[in-house]
PDB file of N, CA and C in Angstrom:
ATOM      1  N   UNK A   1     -24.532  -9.254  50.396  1.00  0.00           N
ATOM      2  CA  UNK A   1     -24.777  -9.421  48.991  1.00  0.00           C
ATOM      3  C   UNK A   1     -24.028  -8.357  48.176  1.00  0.00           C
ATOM      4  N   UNK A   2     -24.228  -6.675  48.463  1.00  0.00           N
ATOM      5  CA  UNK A   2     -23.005  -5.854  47.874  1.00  0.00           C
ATOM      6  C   UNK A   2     -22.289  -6.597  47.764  1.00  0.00           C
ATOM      7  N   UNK A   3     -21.428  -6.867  49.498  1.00  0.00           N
ATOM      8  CA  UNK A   3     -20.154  -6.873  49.516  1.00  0.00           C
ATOM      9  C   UNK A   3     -19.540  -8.128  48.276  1.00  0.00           C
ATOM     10  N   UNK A   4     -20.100  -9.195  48.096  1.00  0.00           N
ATOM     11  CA  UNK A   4     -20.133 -10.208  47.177  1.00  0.00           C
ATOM     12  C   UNK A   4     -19.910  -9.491  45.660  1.00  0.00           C
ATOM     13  N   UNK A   5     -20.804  -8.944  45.186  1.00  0.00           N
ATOM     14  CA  UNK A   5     -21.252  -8.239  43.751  1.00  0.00           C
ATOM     15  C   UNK A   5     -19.384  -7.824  43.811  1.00  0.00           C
ATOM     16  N   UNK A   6     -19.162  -6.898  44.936  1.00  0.00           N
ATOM     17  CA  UNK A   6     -17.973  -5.538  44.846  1.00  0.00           C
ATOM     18  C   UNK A   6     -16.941  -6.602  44.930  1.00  0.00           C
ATOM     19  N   UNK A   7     -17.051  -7.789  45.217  1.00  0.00           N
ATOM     20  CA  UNK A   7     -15.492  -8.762  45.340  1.00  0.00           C
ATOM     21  C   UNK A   7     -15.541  -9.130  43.926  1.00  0.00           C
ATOM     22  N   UNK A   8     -16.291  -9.915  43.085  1.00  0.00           N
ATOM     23  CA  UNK A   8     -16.359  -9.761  42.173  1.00  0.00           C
ATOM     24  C   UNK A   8     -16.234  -9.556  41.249  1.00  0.00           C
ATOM     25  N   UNK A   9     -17.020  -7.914  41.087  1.00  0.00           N
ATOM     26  CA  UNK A   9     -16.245  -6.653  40.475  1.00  0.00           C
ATOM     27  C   UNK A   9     -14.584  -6.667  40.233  1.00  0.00           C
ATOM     28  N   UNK A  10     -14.283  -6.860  41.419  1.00  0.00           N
ATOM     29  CA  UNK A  10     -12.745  -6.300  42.130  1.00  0.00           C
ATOM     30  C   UNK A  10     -11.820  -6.940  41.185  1.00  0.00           C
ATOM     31  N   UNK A  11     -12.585  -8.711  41.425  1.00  0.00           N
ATOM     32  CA  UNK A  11     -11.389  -9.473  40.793  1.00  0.00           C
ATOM     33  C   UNK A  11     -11.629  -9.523  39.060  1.00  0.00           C
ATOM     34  N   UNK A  12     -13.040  -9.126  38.767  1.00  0.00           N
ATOM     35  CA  UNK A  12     -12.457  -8.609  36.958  1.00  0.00           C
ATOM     36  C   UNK A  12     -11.731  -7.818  37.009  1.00  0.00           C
ATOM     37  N   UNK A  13     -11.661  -7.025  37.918  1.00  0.00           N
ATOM     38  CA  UNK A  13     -11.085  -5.401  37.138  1.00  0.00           C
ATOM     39  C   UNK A  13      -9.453  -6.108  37.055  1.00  0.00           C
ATOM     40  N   UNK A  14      -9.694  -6.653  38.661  1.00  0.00           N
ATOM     41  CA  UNK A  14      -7.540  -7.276  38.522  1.00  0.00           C
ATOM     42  C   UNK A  14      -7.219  -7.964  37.240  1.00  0.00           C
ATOM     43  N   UNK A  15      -8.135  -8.831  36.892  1.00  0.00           N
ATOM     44  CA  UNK A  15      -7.683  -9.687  36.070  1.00  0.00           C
ATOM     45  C   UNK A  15      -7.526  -8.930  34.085  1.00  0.00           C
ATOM     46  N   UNK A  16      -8.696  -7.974  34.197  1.00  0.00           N
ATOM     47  CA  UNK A  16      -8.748  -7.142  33.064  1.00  0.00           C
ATOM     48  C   UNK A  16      -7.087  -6.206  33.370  1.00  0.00           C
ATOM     49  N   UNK A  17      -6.918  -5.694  34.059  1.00  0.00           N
ATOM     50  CA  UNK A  17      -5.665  -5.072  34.079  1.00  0.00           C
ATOM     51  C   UNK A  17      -4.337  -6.090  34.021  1.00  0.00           C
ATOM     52  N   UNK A  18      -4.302  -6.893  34.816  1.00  0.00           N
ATOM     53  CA  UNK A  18      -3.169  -7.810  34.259  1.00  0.00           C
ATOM     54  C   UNK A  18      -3.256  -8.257  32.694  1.00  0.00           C
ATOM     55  N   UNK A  19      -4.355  -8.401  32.428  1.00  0.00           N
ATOM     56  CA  UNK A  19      -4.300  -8.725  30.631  1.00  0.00           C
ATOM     57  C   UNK A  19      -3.955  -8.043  29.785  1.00  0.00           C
ATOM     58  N   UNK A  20      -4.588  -6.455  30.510  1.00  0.00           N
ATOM     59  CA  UNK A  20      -4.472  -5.353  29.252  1.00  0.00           C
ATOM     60  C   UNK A  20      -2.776  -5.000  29.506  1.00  0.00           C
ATOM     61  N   UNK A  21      -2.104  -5.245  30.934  1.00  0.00           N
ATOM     62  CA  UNK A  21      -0.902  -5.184  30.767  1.00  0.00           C
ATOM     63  C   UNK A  21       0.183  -6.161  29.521  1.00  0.00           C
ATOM     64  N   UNK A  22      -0.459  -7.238  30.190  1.00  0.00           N
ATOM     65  CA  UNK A  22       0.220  -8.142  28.866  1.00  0.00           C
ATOM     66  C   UNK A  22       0.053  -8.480  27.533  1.00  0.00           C
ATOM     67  N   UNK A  23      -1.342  -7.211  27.571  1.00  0.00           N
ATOM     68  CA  UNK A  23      -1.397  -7.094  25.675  1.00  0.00           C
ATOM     69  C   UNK A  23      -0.796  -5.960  25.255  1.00  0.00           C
ATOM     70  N   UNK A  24      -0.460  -4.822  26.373  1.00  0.00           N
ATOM     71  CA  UNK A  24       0.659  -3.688  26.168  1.00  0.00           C
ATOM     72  C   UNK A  24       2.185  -3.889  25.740  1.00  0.00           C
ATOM     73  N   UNK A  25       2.439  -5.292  26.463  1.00  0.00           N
ATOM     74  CA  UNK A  25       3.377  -5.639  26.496  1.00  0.00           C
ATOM     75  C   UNK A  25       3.777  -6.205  25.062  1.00  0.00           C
ATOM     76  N   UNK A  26       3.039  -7.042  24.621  1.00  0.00           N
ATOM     77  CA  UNK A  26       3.171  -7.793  23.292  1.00  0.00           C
ATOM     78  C   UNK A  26       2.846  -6.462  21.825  1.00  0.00           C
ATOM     79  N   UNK A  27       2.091  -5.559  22.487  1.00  0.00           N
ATOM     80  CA  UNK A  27       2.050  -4.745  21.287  1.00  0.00           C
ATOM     81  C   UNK A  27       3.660  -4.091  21.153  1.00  0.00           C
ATOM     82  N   UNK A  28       3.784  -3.492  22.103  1.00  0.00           N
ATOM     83  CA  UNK A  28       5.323  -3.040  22.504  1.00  0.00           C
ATOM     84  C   UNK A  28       6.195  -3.397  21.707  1.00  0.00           C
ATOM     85  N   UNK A  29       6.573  -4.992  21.605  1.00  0.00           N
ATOM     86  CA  UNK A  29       7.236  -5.859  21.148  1.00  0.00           C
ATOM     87  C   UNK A  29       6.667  -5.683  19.670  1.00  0.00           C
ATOM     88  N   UNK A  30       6.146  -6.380  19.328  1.00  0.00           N
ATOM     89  CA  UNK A  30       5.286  -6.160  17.950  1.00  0.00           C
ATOM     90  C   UNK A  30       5.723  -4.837  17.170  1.00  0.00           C
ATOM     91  N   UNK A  31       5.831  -3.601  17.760  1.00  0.00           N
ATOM     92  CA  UNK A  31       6.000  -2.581  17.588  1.00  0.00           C
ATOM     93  C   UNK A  31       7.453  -2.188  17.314  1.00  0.00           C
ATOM     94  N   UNK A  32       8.385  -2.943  18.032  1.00  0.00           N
ATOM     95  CA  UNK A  32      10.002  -2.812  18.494  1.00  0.00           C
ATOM     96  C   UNK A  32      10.270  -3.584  16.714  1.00  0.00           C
ATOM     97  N   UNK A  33       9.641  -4.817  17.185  1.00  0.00           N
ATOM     98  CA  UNK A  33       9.927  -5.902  16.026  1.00  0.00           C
ATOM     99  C   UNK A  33      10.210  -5.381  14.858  1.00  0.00           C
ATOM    100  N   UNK A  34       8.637  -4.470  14.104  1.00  0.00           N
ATOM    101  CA  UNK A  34       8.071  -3.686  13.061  1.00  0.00           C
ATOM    102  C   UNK A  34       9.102  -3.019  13.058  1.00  0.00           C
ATOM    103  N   UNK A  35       9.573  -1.915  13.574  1.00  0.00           N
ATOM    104  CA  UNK A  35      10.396  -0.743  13.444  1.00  0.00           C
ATOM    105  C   UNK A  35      12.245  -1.254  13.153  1.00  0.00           C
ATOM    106  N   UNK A  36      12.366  -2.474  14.242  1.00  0.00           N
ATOM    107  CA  UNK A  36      13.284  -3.406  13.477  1.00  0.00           C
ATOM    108  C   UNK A  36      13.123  -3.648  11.838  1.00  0.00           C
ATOM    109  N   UNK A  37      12.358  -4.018  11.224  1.00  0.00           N
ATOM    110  CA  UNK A  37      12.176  -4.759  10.127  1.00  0.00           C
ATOM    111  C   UNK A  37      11.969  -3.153   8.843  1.00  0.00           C
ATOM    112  N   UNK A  38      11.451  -2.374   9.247  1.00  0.00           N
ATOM    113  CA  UNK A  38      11.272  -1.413   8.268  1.00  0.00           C
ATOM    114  C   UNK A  38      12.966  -0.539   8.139  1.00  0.00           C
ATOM    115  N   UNK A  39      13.626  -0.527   9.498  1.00  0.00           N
ATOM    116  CA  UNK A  39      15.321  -0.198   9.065  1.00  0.00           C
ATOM    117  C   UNK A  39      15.917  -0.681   8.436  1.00  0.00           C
ATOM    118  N   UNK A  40      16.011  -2.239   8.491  1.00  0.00           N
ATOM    119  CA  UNK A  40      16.635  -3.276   8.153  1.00  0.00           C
ATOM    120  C   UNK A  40      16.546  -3.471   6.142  1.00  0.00           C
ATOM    121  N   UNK A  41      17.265  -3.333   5.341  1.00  0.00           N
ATOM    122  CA  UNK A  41      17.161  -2.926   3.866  1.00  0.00           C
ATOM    123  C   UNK A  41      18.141  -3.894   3.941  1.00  0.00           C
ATOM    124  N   UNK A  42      17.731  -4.748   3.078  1.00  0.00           N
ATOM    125  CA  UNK A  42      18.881  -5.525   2.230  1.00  0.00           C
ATOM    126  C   UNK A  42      20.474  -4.373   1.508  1.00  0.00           C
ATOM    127  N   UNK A  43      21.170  -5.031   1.701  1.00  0.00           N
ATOM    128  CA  UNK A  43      22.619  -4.644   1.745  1.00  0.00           C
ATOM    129  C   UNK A  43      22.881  -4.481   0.429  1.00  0.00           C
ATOM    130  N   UNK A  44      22.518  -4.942  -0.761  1.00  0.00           N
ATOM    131  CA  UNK A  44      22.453  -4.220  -2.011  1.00  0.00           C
ATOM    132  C   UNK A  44      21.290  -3.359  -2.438  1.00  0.00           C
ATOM    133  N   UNK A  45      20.390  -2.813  -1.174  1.00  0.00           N
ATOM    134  CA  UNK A  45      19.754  -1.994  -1.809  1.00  0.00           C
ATOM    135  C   UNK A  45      20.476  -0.722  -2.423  1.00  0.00           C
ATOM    136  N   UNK A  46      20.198  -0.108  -3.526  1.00  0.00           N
ATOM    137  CA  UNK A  46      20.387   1.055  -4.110  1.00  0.00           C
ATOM    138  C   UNK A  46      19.391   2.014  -3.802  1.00  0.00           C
ATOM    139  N   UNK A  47      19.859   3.373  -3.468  1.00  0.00           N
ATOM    140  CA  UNK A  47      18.876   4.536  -3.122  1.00  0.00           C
ATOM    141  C   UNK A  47      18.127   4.290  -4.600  1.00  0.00           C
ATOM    142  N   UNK A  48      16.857   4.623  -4.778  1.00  0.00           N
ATOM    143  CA  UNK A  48      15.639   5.233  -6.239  1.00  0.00           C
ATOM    144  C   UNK A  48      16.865   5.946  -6.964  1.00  0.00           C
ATOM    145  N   UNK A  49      17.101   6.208  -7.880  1.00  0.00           N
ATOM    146  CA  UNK A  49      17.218   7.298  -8.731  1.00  0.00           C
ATOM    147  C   UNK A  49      16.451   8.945  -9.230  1.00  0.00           C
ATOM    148  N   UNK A  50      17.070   9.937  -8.795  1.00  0.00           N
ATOM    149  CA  UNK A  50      16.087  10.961  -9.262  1.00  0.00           C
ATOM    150  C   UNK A  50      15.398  11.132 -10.242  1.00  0.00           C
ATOM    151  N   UNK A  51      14.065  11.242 -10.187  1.00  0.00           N
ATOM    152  CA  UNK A  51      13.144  11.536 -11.505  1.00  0.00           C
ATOM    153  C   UNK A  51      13.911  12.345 -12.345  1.00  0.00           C
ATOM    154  N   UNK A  52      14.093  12.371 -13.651  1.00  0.00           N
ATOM    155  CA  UNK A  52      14.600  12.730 -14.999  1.00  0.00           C
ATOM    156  C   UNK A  52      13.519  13.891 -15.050  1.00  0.00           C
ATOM    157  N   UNK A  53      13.885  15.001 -15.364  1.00  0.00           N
ATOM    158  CA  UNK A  53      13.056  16.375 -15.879  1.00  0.00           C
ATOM    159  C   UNK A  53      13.015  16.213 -17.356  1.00  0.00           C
ATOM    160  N   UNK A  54      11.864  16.643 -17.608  1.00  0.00           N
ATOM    161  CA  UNK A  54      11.571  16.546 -19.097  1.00  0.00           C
ATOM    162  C   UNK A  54      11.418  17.659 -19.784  1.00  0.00           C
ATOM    163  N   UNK A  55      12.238  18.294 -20.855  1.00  0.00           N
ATOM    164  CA  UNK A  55      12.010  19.640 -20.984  1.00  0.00           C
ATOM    165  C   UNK A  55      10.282  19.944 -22.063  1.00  0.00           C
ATOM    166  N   UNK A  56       9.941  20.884 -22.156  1.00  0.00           N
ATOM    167  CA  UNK A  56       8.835  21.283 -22.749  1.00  0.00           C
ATOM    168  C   UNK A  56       8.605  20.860 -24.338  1.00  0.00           C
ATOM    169  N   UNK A  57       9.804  20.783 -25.049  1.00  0.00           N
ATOM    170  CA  UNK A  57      10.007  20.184 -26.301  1.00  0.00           C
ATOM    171  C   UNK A  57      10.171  18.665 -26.505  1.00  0.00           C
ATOM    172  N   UNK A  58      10.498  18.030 -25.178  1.00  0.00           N
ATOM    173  CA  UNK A  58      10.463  16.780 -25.569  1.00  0.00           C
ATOM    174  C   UNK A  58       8.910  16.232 -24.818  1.00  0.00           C
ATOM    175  N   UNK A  59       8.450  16.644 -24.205  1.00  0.00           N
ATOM    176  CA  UNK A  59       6.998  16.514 -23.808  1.00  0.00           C
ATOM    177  C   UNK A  59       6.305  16.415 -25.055  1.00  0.00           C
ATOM    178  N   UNK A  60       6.228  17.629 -25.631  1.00  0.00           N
ATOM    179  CA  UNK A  60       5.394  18.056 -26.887  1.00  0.00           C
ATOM    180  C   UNK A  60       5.727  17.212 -27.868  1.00  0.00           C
ATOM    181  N   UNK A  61       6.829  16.559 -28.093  1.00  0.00           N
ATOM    182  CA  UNK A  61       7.569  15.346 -29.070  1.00  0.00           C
ATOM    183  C   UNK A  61       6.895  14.036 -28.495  1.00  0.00           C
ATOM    184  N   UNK A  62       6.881  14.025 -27.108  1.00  0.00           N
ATOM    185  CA  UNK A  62       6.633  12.677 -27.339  1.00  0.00           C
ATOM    186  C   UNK A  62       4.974  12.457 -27.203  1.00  0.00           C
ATOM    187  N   UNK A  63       4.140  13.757 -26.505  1.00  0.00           N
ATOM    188  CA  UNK A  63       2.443  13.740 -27.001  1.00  0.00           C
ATOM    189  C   UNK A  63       2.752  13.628 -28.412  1.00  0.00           C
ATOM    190  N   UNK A  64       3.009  14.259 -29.155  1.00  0.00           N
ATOM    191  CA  UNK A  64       2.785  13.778 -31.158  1.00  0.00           C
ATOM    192  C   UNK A  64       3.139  12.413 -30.908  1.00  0.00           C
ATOM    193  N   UNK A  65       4.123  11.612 -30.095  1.00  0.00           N
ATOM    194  CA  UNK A  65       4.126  10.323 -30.955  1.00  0.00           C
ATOM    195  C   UNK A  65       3.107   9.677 -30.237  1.00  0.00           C
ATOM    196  N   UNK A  66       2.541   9.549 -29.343  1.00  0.00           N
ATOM    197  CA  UNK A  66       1.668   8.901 -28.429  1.00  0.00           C
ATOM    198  C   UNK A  66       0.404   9.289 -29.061  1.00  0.00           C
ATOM    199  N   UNK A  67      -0.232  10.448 -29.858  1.00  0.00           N
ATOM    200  CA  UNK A  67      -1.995  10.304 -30.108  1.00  0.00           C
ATOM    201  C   UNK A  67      -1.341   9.761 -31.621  1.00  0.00           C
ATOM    202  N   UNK A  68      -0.197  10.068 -32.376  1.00  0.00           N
ATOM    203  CA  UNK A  68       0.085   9.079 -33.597  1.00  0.00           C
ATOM    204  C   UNK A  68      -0.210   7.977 -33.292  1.00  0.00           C
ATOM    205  N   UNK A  69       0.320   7.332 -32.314  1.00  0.00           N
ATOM    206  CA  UNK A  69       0.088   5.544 -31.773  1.00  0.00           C
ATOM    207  C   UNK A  69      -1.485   5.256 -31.468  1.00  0.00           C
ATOM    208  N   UNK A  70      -2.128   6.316 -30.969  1.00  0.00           N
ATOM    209  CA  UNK A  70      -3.126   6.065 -30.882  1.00  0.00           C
ATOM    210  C   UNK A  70      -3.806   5.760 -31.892  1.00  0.00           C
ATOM    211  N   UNK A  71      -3.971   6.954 -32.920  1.00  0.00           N
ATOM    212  CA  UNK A  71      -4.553   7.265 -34.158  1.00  0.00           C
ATOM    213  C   UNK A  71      -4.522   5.615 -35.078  1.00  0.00           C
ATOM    214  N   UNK A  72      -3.382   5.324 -34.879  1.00  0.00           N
ATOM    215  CA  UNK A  72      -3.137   4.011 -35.634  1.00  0.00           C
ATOM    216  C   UNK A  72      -3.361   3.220 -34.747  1.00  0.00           C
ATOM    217  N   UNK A  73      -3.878   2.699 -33.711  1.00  0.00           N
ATOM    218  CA  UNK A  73      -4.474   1.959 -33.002  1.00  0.00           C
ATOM    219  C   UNK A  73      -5.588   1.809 -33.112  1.00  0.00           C
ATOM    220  N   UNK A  74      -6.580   3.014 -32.854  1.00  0.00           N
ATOM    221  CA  UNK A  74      -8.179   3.251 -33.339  1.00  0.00           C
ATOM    222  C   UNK A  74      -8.357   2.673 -34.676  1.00  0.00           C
ATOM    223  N   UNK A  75      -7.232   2.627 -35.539  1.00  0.00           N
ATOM    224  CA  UNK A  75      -7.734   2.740 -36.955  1.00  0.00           C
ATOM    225  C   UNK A  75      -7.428   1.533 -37.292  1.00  0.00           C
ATOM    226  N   UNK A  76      -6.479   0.715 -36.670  1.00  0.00           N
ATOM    227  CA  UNK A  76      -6.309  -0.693 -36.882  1.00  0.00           C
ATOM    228  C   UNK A  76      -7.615  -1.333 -36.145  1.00  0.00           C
ATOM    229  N   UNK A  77      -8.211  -0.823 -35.329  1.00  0.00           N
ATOM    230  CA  UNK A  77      -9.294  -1.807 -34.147  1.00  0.00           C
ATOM    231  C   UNK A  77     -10.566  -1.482 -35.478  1.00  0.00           C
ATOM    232  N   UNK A  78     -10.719  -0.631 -35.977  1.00  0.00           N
ATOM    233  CA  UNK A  78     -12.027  -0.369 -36.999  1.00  0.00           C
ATOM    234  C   UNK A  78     -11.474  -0.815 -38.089  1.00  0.00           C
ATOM    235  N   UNK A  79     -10.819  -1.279 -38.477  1.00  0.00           N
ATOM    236  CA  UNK A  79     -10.779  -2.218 -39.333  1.00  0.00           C
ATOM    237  C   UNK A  79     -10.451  -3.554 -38.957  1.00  0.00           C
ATOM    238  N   UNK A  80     -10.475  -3.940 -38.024  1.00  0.00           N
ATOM    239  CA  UNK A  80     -10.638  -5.063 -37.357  1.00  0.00           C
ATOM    240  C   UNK A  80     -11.693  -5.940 -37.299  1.00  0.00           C
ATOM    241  N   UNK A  81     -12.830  -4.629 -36.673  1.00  0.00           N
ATOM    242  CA  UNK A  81     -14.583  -4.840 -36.902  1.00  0.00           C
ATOM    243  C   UNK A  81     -15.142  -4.732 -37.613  1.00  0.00           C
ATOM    244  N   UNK A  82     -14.714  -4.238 -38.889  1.00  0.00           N
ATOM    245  CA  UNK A  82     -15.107  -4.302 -40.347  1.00  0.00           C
ATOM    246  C   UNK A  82     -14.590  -5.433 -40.648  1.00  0.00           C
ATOM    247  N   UNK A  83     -13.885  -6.290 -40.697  1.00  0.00           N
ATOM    248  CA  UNK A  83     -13.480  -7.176 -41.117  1.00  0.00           C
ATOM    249  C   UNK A  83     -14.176  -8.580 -40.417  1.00  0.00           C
ATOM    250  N   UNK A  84     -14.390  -8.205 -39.212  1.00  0.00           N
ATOM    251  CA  UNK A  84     -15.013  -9.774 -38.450  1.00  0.00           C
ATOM    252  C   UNK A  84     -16.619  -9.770 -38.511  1.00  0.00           C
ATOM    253  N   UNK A  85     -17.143  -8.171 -39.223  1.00  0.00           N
ATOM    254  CA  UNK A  85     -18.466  -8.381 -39.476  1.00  0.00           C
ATOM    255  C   UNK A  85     -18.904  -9.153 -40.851  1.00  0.00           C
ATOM    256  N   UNK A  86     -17.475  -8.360 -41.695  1.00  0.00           N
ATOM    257  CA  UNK A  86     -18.101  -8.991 -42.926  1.00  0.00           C
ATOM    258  C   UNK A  86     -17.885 -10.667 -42.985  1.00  0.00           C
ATOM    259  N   UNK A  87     -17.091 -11.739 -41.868  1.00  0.00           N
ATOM    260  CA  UNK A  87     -17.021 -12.507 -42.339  1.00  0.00           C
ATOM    261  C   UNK A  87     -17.656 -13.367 -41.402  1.00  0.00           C
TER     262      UNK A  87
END
């Protein structure tokens, strides 16, 4: 009766190892494939362009125009809701 149980045993374990071989195998591939495909760049790709530095004066120029835009945004939306209450 062991000896039965341990044959058994024996032949999952073979059969679990031949599988896990041939799911090693396909990851492998899978893996080869992937690493293929992430080299591979279309032939008119262009490198990014370097980020543009912004000096301290044009920062500060363009926050004034951005809470201006705001300012007149807020102030167009409240009179917006003044207007759709009163009617």
């Amino acid at each position: 009766m062991a000896n039965d149980i341990q044959r058994v045993i024996e032949r999952a374990l073979t059969k679990l190892r031949s599988e896990k071989s041939r799911i090693d195998r396909q990851v492998s591939a899978l893996e080869t494939a992937l690493a293929a495909v992430r080299n591979t760049g279309s032939d008119n790709a262009v490198a990014p362009r370097p980020r543009r530095k912004m000096s301290a004066e044009a920062r500060r120029a363009l926050a004034m125009r951005m809470k201006a835009y705001w300012a007149k945004r807020r102030a167009g939306a409240k009179a917006q809701t003044k207007k759709g209450s009163k009617g």
